[in-house]
PDB file of N, CA and C in Angstrom:
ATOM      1  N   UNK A   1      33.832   0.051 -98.540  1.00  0.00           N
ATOM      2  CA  UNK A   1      32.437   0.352 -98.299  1.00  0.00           C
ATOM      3  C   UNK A   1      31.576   0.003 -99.505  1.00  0.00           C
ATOM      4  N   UNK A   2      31.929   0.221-100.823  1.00  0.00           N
ATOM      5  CA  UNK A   2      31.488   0.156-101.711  1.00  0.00           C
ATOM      6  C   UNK A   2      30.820  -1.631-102.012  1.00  0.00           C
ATOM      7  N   UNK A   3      32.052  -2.472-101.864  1.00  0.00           N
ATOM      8  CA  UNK A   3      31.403  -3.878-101.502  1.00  0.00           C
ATOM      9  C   UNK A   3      30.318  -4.365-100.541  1.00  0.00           C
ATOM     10  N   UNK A   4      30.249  -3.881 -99.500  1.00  0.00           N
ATOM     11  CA  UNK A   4      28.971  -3.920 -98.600  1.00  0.00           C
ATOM     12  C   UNK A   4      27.304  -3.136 -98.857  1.00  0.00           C
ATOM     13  N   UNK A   5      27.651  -2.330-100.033  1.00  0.00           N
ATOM     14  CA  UNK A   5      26.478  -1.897-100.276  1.00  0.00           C
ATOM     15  C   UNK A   5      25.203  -2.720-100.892  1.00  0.00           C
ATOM     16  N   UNK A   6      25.798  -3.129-102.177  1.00  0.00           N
ATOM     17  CA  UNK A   6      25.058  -3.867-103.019  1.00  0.00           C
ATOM     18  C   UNK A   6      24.162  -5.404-101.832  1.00  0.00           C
ATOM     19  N   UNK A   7      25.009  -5.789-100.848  1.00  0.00           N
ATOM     20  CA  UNK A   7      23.995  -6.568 -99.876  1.00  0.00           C
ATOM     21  C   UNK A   7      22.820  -5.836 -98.953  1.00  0.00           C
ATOM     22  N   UNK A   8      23.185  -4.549 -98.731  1.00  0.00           N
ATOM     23  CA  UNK A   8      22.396  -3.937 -97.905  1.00  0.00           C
ATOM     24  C   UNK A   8      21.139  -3.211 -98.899  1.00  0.00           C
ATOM     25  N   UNK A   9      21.392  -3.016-100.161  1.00  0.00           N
ATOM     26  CA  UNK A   9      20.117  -2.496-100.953  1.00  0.00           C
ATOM     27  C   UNK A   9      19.501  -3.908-101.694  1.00  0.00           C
ATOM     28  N   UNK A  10      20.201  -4.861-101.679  1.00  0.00           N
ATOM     29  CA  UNK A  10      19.296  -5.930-101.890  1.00  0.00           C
ATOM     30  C   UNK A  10      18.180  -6.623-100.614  1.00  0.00           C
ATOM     31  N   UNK A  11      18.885  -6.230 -99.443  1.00  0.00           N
ATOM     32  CA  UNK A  11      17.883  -6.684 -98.362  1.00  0.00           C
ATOM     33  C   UNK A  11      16.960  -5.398 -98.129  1.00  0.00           C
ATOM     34  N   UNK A  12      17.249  -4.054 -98.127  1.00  0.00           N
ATOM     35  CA  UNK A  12      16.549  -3.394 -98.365  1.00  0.00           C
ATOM     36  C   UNK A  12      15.409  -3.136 -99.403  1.00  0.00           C
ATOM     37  N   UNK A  13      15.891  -3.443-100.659  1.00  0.00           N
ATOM     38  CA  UNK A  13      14.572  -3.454-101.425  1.00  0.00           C
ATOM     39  C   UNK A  13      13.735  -4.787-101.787  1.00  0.00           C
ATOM     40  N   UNK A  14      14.155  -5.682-101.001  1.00  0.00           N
ATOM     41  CA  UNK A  14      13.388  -6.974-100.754  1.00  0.00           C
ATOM     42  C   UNK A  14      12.236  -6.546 -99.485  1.00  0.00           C
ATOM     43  N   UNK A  15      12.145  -5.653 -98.562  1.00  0.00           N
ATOM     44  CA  UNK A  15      11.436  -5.578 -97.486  1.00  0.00           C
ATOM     45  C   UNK A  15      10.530  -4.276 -98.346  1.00  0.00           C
ATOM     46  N   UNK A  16      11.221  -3.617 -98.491  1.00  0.00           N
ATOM     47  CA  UNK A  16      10.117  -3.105 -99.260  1.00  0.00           C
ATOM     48  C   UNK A  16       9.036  -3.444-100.050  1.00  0.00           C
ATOM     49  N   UNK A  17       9.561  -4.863-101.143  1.00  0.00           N
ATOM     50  CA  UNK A  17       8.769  -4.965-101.908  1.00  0.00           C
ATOM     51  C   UNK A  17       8.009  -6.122-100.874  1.00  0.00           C
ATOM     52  N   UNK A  18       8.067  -6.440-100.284  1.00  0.00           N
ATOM     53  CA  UNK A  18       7.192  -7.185 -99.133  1.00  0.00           C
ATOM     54  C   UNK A  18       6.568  -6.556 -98.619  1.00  0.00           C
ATOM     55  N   UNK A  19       6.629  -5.219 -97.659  1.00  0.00           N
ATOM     56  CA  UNK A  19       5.677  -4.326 -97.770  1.00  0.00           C
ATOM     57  C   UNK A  19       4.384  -3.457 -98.175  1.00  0.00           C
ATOM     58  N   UNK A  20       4.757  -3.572 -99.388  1.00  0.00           N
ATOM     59  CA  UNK A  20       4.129  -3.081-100.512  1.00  0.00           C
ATOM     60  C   UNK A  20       3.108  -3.943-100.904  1.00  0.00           C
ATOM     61  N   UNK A  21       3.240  -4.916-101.112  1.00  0.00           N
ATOM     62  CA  UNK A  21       2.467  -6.509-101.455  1.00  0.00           C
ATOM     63  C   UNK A  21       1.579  -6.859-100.469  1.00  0.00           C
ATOM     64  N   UNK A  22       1.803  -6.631 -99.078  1.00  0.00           N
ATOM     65  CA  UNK A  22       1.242  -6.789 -97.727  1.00  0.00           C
ATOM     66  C   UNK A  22       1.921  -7.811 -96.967  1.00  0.00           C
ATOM     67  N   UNK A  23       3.312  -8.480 -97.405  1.00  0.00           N
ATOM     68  CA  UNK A  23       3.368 -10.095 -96.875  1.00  0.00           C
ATOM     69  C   UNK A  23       4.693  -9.739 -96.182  1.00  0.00           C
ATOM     70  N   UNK A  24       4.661  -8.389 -95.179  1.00  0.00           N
ATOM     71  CA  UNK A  24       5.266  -8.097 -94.273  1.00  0.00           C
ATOM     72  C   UNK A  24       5.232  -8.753 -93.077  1.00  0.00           C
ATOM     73  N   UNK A  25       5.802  -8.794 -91.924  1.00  0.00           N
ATOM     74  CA  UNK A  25       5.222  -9.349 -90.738  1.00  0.00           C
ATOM     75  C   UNK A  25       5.896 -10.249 -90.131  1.00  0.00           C
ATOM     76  N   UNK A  26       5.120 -10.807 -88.793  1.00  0.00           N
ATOM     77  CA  UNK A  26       5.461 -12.017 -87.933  1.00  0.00           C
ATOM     78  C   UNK A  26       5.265 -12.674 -88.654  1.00  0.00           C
ATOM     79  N   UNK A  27       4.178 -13.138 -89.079  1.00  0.00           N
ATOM     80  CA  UNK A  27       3.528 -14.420 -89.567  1.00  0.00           C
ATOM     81  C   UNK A  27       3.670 -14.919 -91.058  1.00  0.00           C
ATOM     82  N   UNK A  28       4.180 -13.990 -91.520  1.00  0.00           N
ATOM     83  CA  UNK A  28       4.817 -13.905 -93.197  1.00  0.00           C
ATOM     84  C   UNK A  28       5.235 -15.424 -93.631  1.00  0.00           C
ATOM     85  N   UNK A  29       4.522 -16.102 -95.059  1.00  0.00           N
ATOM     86  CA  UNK A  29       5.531 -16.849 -95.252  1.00  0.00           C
ATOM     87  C   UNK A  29       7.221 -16.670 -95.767  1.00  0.00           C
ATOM     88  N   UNK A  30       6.936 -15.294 -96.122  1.00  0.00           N
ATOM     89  CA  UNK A  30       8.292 -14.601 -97.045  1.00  0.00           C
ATOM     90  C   UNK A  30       8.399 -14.106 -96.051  1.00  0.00           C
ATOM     91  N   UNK A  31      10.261 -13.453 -96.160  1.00  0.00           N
ATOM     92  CA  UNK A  31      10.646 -12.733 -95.207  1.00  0.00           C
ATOM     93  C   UNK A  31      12.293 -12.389 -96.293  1.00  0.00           C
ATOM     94  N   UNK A  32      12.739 -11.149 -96.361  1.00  0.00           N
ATOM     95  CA  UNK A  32      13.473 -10.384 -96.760  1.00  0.00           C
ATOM     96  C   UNK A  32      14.602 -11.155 -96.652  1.00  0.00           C
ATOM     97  N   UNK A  33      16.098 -11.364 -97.102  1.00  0.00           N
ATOM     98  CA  UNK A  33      17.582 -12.068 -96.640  1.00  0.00           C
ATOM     99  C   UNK A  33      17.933 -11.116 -95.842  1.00  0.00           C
ATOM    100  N   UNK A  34      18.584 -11.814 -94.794  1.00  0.00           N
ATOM    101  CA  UNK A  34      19.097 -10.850 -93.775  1.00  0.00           C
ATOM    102  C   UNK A  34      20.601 -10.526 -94.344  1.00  0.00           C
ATOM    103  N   UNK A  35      20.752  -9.431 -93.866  1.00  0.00           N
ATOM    104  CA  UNK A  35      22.137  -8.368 -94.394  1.00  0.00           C
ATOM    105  C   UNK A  35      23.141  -9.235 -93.501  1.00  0.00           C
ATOM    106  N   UNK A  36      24.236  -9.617 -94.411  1.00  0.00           N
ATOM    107  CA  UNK A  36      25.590 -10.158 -93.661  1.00  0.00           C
ATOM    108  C   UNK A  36      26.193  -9.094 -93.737  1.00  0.00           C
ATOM    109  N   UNK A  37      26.677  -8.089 -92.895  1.00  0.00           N
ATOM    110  CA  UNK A  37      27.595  -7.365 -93.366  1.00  0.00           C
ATOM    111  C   UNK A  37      29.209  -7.975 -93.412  1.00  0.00           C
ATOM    112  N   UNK A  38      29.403  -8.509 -92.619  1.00  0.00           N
ATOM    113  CA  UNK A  38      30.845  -9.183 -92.316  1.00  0.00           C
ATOM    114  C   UNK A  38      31.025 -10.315 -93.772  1.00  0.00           C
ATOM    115  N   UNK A  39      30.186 -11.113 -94.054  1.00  0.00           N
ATOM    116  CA  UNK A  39      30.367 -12.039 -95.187  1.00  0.00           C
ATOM    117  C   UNK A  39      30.432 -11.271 -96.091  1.00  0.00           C
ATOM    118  N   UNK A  40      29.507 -10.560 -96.723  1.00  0.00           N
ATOM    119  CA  UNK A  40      29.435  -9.767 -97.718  1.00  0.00           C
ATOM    120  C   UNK A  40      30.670  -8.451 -97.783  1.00  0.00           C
ATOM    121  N   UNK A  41      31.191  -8.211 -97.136  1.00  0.00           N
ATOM    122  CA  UNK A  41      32.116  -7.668 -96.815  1.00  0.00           C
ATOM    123  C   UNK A  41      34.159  -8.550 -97.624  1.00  0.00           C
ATOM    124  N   UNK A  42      33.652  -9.682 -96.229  1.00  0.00           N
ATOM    125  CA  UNK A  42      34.712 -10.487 -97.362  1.00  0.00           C
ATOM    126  C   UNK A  42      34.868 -11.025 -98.558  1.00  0.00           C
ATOM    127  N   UNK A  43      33.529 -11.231 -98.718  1.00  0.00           N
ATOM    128  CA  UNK A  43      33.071 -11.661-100.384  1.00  0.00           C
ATOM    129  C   UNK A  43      34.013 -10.654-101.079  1.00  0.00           C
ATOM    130  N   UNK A  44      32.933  -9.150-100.956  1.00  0.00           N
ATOM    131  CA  UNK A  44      33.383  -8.413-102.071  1.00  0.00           C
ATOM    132  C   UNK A  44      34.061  -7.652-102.182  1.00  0.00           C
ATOM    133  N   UNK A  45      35.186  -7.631-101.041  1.00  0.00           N
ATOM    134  CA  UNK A  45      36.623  -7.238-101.012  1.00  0.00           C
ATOM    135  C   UNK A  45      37.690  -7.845-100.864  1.00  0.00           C
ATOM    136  N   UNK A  46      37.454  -8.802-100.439  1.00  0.00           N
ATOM    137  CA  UNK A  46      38.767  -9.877-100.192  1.00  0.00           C
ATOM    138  C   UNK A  46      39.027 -10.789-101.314  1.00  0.00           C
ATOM    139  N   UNK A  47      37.741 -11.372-102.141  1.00  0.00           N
ATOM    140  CA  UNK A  47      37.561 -12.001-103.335  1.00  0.00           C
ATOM    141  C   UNK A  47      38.597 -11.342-104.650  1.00  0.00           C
ATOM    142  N   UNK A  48      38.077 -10.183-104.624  1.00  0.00           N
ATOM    143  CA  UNK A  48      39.041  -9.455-105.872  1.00  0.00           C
ATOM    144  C   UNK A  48      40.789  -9.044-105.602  1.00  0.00           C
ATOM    145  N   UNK A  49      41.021  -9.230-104.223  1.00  0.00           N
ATOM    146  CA  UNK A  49      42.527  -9.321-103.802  1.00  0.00           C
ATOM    147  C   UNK A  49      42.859 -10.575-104.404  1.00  0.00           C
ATOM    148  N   UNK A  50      42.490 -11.729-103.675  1.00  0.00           N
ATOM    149  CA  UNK A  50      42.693 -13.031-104.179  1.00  0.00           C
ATOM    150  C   UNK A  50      43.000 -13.080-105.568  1.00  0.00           C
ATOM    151  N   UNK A  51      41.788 -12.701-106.659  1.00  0.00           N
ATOM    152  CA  UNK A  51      42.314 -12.450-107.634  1.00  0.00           C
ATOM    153  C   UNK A  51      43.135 -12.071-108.628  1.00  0.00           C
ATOM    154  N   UNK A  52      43.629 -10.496-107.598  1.00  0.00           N
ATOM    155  CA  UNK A  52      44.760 -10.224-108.606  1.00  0.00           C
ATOM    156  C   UNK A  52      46.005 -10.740-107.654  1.00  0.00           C
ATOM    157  N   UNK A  53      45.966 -11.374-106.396  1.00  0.00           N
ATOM    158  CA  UNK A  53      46.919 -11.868-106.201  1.00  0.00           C
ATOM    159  C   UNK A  53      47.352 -13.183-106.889  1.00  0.00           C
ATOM    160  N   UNK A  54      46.195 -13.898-107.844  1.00  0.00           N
ATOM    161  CA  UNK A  54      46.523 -15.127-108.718  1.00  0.00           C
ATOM    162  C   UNK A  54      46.698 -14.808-110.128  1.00  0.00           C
ATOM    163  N   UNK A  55      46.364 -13.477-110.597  1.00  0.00           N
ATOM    164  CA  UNK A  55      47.060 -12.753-111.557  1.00  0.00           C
ATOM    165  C   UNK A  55      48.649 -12.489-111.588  1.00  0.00           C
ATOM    166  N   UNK A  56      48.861 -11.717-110.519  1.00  0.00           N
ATOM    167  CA  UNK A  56      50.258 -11.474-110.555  1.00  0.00           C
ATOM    168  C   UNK A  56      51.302 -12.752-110.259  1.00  0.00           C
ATOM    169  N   UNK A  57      50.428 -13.471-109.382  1.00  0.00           N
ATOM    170  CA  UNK A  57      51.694 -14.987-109.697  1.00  0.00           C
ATOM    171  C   UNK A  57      51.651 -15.769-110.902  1.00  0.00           C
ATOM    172  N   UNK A  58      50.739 -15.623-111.877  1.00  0.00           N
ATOM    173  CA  UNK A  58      50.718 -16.035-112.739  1.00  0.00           C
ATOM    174  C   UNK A  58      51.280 -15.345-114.155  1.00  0.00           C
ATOM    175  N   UNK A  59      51.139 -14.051-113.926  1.00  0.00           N
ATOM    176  CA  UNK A  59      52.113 -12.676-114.953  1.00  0.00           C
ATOM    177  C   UNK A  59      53.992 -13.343-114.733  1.00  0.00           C
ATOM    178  N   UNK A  60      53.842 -13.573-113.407  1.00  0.00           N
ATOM    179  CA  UNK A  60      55.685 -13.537-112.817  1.00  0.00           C
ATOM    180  C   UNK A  60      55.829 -15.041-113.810  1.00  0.00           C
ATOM    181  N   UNK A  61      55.165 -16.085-113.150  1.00  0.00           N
ATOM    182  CA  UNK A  61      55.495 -17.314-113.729  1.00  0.00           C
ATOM    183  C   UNK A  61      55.549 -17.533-115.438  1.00  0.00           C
ATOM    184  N   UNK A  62      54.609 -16.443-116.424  1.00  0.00           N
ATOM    185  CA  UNK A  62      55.179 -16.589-117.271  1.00  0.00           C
ATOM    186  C   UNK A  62      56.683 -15.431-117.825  1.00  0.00           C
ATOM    187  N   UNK A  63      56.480 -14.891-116.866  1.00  0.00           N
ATOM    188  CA  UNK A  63      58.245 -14.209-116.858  1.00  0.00           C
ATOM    189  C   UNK A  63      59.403 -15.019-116.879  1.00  0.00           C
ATOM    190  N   UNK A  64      58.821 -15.656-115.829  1.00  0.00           N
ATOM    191  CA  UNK A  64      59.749 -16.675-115.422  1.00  0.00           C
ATOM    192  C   UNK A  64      60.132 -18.210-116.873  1.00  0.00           C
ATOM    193  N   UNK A  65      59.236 -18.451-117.240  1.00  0.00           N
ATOM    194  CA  UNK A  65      59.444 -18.947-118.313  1.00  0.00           C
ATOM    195  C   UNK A  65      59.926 -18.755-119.322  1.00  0.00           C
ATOM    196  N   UNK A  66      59.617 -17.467-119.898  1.00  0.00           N
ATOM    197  CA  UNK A  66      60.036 -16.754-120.769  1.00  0.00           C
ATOM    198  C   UNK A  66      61.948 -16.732-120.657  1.00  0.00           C
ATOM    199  N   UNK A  67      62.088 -16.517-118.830  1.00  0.00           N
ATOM    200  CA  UNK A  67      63.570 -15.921-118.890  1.00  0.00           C
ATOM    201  C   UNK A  67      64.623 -17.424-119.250  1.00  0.00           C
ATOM    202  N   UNK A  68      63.794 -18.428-118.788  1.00  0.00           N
ATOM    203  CA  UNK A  68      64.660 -19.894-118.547  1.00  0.00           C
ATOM    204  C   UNK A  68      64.380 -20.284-119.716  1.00  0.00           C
ATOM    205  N   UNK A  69      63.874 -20.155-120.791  1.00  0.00           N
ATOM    206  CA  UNK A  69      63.351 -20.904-122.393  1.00  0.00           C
ATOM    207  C   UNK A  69      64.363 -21.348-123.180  1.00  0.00           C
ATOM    208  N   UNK A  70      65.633 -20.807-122.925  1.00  0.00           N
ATOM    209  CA  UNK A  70      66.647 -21.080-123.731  1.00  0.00           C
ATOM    210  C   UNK A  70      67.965 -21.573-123.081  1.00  0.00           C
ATOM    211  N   UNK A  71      67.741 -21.667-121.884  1.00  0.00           N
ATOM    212  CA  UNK A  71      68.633 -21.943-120.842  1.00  0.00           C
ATOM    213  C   UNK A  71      68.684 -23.816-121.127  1.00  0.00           C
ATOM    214  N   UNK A  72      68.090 -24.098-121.019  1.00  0.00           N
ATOM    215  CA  UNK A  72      67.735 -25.835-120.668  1.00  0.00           C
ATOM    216  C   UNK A  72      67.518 -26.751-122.118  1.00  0.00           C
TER     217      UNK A  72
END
């Protein structure tokens, strides 16, 4: 949940500050980013798996080096 927030208070306080200004509306040339929840979602939870899943193959592989160094 925590990853999906930061998209939803950025589209939220973009309409606000459009509001506020007056350049709310149909006819607006501005208009707020619409909330992905599903993208933003995989972004900012699936992104940091990836990560430490290319951490830990990369921790093993220098294990792995380490163990064969004197072998060959």
């Amino acid at each position: 949940m925590a990853g999906v927030v930061p998209g939803v208070l950025t589209s939220a306080a973009a309409s606000l500050v459009l509001h506020r200004v007056g350049l709310a509306g149909a006819h607006s040339p501005v208009m707020a980013p619409p909330v992905n929840l599903i993208g933003s979602m995989v972004r900012n939870l699936l992104l940091p798996l990836l990560v430490l899943a290319f951490a830990e193959a990369f921790r093993r592989g220098g294990e792995l080096a380490r163990d064969v160094e004197g072998l060959v």
